[in-house]
C-alpha atoms as a PDB file:
ATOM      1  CA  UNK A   1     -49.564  47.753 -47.441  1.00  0.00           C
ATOM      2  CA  UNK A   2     -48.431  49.569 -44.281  1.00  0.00           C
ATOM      3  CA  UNK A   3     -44.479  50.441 -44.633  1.00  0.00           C
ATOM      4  CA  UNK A   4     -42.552  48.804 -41.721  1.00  0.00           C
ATOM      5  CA  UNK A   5     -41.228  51.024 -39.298  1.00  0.00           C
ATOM      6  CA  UNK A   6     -37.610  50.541 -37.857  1.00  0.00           C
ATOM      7  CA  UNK A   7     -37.309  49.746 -34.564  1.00  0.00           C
ATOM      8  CA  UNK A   8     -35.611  52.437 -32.561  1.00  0.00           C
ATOM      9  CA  UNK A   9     -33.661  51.703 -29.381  1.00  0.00           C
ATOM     10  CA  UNK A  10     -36.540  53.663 -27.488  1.00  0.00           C
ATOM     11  CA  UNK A  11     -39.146  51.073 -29.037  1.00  0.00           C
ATOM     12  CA  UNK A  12     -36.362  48.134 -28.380  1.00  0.00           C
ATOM     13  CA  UNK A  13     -36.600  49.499 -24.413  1.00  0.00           C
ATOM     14  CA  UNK A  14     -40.574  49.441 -24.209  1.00  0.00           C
ATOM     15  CA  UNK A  15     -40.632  45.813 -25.687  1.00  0.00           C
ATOM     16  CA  UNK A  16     -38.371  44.819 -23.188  1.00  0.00           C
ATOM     17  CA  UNK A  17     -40.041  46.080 -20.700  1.00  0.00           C
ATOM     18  CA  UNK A  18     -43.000  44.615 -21.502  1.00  0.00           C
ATOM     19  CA  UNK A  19     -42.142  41.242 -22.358  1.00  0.00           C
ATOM     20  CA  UNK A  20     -40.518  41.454 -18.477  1.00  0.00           C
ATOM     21  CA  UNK A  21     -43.588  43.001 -17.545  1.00  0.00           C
ATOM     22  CA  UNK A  22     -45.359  39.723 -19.409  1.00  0.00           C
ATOM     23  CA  UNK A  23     -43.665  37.545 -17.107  1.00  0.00           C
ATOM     24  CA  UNK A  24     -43.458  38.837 -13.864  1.00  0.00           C
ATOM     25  CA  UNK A  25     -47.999  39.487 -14.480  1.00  0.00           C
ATOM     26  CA  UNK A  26     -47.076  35.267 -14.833  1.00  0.00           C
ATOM     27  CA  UNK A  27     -44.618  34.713 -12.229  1.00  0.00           C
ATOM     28  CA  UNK A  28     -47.545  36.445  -9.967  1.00  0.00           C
ATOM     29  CA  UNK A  29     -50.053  33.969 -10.690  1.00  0.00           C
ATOM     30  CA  UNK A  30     -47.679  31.032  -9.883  1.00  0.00           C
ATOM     31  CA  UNK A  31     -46.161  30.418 -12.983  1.00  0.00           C
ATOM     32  CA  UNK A  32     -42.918  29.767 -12.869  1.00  0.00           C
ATOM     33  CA  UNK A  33     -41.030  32.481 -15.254  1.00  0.00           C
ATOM     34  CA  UNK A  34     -38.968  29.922 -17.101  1.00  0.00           C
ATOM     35  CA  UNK A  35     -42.515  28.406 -18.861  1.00  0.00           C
ATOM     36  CA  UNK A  36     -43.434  31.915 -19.609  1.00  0.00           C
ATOM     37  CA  UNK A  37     -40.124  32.644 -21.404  1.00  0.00           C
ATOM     38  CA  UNK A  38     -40.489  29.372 -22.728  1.00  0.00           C
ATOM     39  CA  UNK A  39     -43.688  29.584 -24.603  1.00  0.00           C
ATOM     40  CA  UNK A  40     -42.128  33.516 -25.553  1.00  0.00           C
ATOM     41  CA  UNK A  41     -39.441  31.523 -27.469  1.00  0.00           C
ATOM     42  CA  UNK A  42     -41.765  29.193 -29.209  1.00  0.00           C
ATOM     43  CA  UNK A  43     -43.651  31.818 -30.467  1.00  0.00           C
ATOM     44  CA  UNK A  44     -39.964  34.119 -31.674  1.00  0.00           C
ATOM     45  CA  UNK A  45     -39.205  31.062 -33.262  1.00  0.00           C
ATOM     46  CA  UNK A  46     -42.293  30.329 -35.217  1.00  0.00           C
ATOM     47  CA  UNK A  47     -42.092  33.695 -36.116  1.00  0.00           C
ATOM     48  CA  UNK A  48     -38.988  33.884 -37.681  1.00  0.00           C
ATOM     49  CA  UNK A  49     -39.317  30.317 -39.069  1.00  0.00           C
ATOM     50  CA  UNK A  50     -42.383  32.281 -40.956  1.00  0.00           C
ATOM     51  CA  UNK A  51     -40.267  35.058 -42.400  1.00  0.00           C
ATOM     52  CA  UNK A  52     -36.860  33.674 -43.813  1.00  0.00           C
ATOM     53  CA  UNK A  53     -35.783  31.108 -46.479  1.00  0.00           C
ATOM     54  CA  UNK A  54     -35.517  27.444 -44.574  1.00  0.00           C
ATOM     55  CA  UNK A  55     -31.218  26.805 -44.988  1.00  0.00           C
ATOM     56  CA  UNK A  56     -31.470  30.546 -42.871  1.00  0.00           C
ATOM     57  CA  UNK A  57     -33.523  29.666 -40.425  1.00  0.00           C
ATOM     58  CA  UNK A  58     -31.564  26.735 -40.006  1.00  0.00           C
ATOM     59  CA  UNK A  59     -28.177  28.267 -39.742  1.00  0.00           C
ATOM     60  CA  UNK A  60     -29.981  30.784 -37.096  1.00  0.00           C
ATOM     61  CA  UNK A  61     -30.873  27.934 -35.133  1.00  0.00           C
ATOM     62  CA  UNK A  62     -27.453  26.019 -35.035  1.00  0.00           C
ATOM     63  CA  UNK A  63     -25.808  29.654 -34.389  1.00  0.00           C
ATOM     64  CA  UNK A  64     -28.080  30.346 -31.228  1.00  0.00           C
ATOM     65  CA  UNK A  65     -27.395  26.580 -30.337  1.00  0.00           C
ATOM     66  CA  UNK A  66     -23.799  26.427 -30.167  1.00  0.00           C
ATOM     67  CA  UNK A  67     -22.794  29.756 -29.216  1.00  0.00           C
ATOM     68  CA  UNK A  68     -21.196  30.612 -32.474  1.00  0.00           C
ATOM     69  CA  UNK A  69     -22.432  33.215 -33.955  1.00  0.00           C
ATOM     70  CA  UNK A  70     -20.085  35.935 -32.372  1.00  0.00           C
ATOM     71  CA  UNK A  71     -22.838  39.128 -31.650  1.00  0.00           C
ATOM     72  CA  UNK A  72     -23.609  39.673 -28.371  1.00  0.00           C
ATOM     73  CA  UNK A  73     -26.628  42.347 -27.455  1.00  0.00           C
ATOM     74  CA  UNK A  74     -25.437  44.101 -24.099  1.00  0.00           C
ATOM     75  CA  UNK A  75     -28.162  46.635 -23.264  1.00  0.00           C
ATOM     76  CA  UNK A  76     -27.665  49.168 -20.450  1.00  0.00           C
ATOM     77  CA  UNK A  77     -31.004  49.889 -19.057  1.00  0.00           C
ATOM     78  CA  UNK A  78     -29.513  52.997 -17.371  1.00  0.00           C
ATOM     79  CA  UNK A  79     -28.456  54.667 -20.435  1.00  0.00           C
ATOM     80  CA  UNK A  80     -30.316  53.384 -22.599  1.00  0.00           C
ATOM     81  CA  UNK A  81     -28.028  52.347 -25.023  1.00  0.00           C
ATOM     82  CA  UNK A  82     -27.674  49.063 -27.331  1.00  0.00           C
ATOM     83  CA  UNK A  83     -24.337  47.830 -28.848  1.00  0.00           C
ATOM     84  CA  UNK A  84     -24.185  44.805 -31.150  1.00  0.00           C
ATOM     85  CA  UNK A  85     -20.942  43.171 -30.818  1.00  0.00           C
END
């Protein structure tokens, strides 16, 4: 088995950028960039759904639902820097 890499804040940048990049290839051919990030979040979800107990995944859900779960990801594209709040 192949030992999981972390993912640095360079790596965090380039997925970003493509995942915008993703979108915009979208938003190009008509599609409006709301269904892209749509289908994105579907797919994050399932995801994660995969990879953690059930009453987690859950309490994930109903945290990103109501608002509550008190982290915030600010990322300034100019610096480069994250910070988890």
């Amino acid at each position: 088995m192949k030992k999981e890499q972390l993912l640095t804040d360079q790596k965090i940048m380039e997925l970003i950028k493509t995942l915008d990049d993703i979108i915009e290839d979208h938003i190009y051919d008509g599609i409006h960039e709301i269904s892209v990030a749509s289908v994105m979040l579907a797919v994050a979800v399932r995801k994660i759904k995969d990879q953690i107990p059930e009453e987690e995944f859950r309490l994930l859900m109903e945290e990103l639902i109501t608002g509550e779960s008190g982290y915030e990801l600010v990322i300034d594209e100019e610096d480069t820097e994250r910070t988890i709040h």
